[in-house]
N, C-alpha and C. Protein backbone atom coordinates (compact mmCIF):
# COMPACT_ATOMS: atom_id res chain seq x y z
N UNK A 1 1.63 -13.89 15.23
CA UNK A 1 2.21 -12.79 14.51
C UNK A 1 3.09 -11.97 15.46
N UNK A 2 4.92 -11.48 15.27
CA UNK A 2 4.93 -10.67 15.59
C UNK A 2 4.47 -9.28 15.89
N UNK A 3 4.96 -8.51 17.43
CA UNK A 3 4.58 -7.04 17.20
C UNK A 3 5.96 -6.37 16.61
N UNK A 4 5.44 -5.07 16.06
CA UNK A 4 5.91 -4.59 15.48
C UNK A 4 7.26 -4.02 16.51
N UNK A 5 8.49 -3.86 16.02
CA UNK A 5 9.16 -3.30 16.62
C UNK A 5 9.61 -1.71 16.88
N UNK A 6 9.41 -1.07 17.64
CA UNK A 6 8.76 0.47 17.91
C UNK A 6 10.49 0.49 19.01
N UNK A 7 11.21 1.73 18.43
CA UNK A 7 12.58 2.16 19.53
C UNK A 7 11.95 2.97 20.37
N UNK A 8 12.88 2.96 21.54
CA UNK A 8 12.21 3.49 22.92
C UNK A 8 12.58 4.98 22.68
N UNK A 9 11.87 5.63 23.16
CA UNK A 9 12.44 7.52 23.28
C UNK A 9 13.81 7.75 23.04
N UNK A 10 14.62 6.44 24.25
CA UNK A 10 16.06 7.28 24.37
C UNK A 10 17.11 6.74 23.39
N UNK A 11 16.38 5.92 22.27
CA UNK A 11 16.97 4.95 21.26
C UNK A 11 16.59 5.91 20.45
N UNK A 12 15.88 7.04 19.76
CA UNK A 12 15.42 7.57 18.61
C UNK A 12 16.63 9.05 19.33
N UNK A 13 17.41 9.33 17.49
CA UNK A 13 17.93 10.13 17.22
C UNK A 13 17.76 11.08 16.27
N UNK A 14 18.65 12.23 16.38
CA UNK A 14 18.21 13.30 15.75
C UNK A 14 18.32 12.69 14.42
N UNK A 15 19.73 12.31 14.29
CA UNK A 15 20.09 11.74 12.60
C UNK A 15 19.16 10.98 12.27
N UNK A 16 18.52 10.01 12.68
CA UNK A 16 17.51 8.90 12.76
C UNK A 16 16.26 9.96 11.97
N UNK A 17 15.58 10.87 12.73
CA UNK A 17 14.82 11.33 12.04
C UNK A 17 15.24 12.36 11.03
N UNK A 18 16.39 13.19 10.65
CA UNK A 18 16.61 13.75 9.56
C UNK A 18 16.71 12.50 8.54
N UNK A 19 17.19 11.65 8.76
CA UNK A 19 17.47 10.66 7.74
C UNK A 19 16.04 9.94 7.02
N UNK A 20 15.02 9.84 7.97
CA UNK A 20 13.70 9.33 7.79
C UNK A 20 12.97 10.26 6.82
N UNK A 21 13.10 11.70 7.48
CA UNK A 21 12.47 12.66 6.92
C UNK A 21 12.95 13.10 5.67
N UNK A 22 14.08 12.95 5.19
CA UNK A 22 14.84 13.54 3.87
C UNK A 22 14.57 13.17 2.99
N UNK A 23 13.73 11.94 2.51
CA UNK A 23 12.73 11.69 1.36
C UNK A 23 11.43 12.75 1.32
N UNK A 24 11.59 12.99 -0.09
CA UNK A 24 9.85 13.37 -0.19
C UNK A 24 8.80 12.78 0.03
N UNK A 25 8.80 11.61 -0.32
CA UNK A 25 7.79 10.57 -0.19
C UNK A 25 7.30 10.19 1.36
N UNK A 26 8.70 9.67 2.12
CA UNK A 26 8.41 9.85 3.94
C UNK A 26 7.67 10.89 4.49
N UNK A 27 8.45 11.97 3.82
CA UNK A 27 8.37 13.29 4.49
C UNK A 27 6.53 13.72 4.30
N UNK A 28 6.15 13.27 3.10
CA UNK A 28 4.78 13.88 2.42
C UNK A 28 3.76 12.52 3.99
N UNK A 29 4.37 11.62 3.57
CA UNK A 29 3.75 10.32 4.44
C UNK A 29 3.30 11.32 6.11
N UNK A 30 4.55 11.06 6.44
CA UNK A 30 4.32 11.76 7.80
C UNK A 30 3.81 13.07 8.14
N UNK A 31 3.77 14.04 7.18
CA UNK A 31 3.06 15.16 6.96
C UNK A 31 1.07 14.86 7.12
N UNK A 32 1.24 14.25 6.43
CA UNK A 32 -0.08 13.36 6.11
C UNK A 32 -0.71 12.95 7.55
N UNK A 33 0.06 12.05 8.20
CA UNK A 33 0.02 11.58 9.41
C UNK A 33 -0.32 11.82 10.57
N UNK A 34 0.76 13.16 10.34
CA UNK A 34 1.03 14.49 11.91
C UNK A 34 -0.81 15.53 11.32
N UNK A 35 -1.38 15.32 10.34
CA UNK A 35 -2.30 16.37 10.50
C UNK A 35 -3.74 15.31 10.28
N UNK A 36 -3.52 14.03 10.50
CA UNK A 36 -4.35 13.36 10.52
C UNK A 36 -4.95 13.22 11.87
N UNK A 37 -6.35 12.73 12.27
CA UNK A 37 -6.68 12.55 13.89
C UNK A 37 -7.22 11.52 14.28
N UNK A 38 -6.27 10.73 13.52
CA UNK A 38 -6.29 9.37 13.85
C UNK A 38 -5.32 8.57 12.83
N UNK A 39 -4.95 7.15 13.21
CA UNK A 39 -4.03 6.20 12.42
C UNK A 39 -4.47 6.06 11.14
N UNK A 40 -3.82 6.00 10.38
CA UNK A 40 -4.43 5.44 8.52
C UNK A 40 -3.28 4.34 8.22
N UNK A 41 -4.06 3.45 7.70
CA UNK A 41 -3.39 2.57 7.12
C UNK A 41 -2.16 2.73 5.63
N UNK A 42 -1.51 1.95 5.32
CA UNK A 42 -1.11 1.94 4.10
C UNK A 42 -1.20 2.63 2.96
N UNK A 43 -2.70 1.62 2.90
CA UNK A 43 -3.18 1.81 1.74
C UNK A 43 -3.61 3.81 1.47
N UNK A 44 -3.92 4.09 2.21
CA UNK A 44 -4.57 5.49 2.38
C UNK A 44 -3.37 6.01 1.83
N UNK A 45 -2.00 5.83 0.99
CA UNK A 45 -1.12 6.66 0.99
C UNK A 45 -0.75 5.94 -0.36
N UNK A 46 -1.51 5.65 -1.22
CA UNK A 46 -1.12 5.10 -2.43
C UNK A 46 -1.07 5.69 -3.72
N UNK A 47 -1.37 6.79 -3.37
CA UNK A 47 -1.01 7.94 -4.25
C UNK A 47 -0.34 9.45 -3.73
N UNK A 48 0.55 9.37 -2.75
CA UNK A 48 1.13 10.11 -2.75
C UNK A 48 2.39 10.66 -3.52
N UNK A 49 2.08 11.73 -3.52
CA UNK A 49 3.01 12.97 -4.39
C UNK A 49 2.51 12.25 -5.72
N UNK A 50 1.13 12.61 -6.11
CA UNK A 50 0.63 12.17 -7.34
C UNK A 50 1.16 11.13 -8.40
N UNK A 51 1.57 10.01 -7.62
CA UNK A 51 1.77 9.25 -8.83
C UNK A 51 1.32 7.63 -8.17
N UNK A 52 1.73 6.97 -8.12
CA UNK A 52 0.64 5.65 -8.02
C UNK A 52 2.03 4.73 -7.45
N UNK A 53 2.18 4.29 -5.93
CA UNK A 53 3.35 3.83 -5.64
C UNK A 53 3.05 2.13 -4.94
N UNK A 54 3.73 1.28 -5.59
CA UNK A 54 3.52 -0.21 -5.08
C UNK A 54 3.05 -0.06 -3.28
N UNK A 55 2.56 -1.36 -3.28
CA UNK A 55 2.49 -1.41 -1.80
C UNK A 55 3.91 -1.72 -1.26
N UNK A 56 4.36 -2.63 -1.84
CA UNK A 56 6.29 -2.73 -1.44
C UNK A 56 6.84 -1.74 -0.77
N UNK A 57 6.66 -0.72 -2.04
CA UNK A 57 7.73 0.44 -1.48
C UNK A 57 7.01 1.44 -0.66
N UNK A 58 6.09 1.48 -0.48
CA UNK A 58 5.03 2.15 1.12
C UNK A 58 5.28 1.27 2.00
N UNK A 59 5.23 0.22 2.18
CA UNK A 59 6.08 -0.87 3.38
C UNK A 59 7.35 -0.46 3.82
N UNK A 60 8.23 -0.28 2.76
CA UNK A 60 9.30 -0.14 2.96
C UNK A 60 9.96 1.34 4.04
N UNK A 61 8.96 2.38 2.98
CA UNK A 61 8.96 3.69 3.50
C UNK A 61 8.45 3.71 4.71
N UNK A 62 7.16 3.12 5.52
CA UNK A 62 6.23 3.11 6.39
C UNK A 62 7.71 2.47 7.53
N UNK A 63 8.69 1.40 7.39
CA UNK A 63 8.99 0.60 8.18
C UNK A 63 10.57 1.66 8.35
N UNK A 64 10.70 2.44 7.95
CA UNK A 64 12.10 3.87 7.81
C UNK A 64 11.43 4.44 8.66
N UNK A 65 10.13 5.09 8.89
CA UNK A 65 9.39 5.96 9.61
C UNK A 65 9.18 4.99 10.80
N UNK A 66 8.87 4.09 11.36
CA UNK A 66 8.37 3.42 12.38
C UNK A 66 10.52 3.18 12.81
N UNK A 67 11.20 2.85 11.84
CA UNK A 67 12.36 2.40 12.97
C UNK A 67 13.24 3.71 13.61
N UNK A 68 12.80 4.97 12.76
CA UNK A 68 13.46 6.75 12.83
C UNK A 68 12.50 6.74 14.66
N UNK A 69 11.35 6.01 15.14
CA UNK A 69 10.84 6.60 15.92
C UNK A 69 9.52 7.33 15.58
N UNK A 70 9.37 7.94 14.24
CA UNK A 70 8.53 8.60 14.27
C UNK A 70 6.92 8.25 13.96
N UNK A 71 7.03 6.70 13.96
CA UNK A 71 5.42 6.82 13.76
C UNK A 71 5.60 5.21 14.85
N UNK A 72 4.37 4.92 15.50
CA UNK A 72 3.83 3.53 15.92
C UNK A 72 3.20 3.04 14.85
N UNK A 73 3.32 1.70 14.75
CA UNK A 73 2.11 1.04 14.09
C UNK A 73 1.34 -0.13 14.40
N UNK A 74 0.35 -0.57 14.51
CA UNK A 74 -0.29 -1.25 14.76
C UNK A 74 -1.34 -2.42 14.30
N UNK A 75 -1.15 -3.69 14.58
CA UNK A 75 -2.32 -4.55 13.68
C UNK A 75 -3.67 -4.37 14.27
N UNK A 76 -4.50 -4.03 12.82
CA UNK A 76 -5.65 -3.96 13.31
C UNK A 76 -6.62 -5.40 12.18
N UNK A 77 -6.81 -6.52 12.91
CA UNK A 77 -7.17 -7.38 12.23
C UNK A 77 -5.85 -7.56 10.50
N UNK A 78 -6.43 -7.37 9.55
CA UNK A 78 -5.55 -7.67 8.64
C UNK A 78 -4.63 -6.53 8.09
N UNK A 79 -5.08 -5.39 8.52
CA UNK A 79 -4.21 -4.06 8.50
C UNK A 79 -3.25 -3.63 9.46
N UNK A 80 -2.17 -2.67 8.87
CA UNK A 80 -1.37 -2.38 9.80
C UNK A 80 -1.69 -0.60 10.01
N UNK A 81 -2.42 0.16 11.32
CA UNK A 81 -2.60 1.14 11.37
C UNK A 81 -1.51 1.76 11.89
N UNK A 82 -0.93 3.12 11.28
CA UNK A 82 0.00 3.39 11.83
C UNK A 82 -0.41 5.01 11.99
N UNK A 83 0.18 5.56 13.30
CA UNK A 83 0.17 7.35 13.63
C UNK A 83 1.63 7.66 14.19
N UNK A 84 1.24 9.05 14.32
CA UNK A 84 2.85 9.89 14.65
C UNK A 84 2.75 9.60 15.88
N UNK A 85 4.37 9.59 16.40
CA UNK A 85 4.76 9.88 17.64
C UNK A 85 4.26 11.05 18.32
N UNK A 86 4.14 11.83 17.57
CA UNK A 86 4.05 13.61 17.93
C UNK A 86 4.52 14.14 19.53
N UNK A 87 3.66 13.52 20.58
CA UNK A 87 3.08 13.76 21.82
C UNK A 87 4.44 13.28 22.55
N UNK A 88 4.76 11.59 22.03
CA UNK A 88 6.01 11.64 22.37
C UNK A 88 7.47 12.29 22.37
N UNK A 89 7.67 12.68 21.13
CA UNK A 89 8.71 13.31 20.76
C UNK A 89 8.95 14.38 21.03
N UNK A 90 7.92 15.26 21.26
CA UNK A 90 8.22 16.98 21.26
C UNK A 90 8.90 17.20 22.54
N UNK A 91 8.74 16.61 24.20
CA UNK A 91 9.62 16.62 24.98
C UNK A 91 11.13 16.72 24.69
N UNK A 92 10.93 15.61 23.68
CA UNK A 92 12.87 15.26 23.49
C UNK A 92 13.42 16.26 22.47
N UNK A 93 12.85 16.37 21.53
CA UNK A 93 13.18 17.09 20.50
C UNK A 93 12.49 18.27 20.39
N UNK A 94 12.10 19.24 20.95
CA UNK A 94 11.31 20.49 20.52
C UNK A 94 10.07 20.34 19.82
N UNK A 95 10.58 22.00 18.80
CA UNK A 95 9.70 22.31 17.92
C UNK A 95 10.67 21.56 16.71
N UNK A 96 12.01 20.70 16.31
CA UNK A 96 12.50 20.51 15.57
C UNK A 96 10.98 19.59 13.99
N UNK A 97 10.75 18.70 14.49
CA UNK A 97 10.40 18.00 13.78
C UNK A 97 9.03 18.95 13.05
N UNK A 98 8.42 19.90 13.89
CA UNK A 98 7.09 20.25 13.52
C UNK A 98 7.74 21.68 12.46
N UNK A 99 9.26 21.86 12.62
CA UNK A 99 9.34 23.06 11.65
C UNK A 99 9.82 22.34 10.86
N UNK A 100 9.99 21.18 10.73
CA UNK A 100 10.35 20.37 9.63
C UNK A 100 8.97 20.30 8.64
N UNK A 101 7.94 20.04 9.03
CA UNK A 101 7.11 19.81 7.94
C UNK A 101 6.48 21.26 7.68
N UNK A 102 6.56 21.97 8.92
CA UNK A 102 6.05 23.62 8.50
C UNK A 102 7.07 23.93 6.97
N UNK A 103 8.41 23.87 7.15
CA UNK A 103 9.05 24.10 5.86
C UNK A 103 8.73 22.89 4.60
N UNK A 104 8.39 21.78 4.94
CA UNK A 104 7.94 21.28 3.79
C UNK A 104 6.75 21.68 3.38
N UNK A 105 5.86 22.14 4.71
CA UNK A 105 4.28 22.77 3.55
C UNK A 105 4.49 23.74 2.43
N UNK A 106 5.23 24.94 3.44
CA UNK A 106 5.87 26.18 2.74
C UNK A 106 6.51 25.96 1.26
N UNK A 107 7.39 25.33 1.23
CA UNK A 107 7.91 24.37 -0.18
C UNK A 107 7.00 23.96 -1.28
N UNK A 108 5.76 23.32 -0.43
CA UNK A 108 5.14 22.99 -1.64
C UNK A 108 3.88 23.65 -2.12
N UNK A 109 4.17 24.72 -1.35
CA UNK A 109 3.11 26.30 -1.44
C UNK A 109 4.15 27.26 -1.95
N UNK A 110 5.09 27.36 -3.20
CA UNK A 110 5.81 28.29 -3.06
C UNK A 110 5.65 30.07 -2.79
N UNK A 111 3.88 30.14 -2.97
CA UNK A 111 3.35 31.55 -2.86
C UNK A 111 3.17 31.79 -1.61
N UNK A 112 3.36 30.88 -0.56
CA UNK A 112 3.61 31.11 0.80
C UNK A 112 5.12 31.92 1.21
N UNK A 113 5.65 31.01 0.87
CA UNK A 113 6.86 31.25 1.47
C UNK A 113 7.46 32.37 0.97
N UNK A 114 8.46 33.15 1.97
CA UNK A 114 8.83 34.46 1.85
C UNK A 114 7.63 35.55 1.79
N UNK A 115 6.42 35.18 1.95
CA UNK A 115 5.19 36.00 1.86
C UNK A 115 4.57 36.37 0.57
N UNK A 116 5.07 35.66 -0.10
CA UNK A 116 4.08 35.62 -1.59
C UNK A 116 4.91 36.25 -2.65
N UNK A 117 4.47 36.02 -3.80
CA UNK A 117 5.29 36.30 -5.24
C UNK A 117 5.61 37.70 -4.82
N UNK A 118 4.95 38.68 -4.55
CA UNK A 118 4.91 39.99 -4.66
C UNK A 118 5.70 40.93 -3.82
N UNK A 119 6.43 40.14 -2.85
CA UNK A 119 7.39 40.33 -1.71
C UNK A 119 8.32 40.94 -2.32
């Protein structure tokens, strides 16, 4: 079996990850990911953003996120475990990527953001 193909630090770009991240579906994925404390497979993401999504197109999405840089993945016997870069990336890129999903939590908390309805 091939390994998976993973770009080196100085191969992952900014556009690379806005482009990865600009789906909801990626974006919810890797959200998922970055607050997980440890790798999850696939399958663990088969109902994200409440609706019920082929394994195809979680492959597909999973393999946008692994070529942006932002996640490794790994065979574990017949699964493919995959986690965030995190540790890697924040050298190169800041706080960019982590206020990226801070504004997607915020988004999908709209009583967060701006400090609540009553603001």
């Amino acid at each position: 079996m091939r390994p998976m193909p993973h770009p080196k630090l100085d191969e992952i770009t900014v556009e690379g990850i806005l482009h990865a991240l600009s789906d909801p579906i990626r974006l919810e994925i890797y959200a998922q990911l970055a607050a997980a404390e440890c790798g999850k497979n696939c399958s663990a993401f088969a109902h994200v953003r409440n609706g019920a999504l082929p394994k195809s197109t979680l492959s597909q999405h999973f393999r946008i996120l692994r070529e942006a840089g932002l996640i490794r993945s790994e065979r574990k016997g017949v699964e493919l475990i995959s986690s965030t870069r995190c540790a890697e990336l924040k050298d190169r890129f800041g706080p960019m990527i982590r206020a990226i999903i801070d504004a997607y939590e915020m988004q999908r908390v709209p009583d967060k953001a701006c400090g609540g309805a009553g603001s």
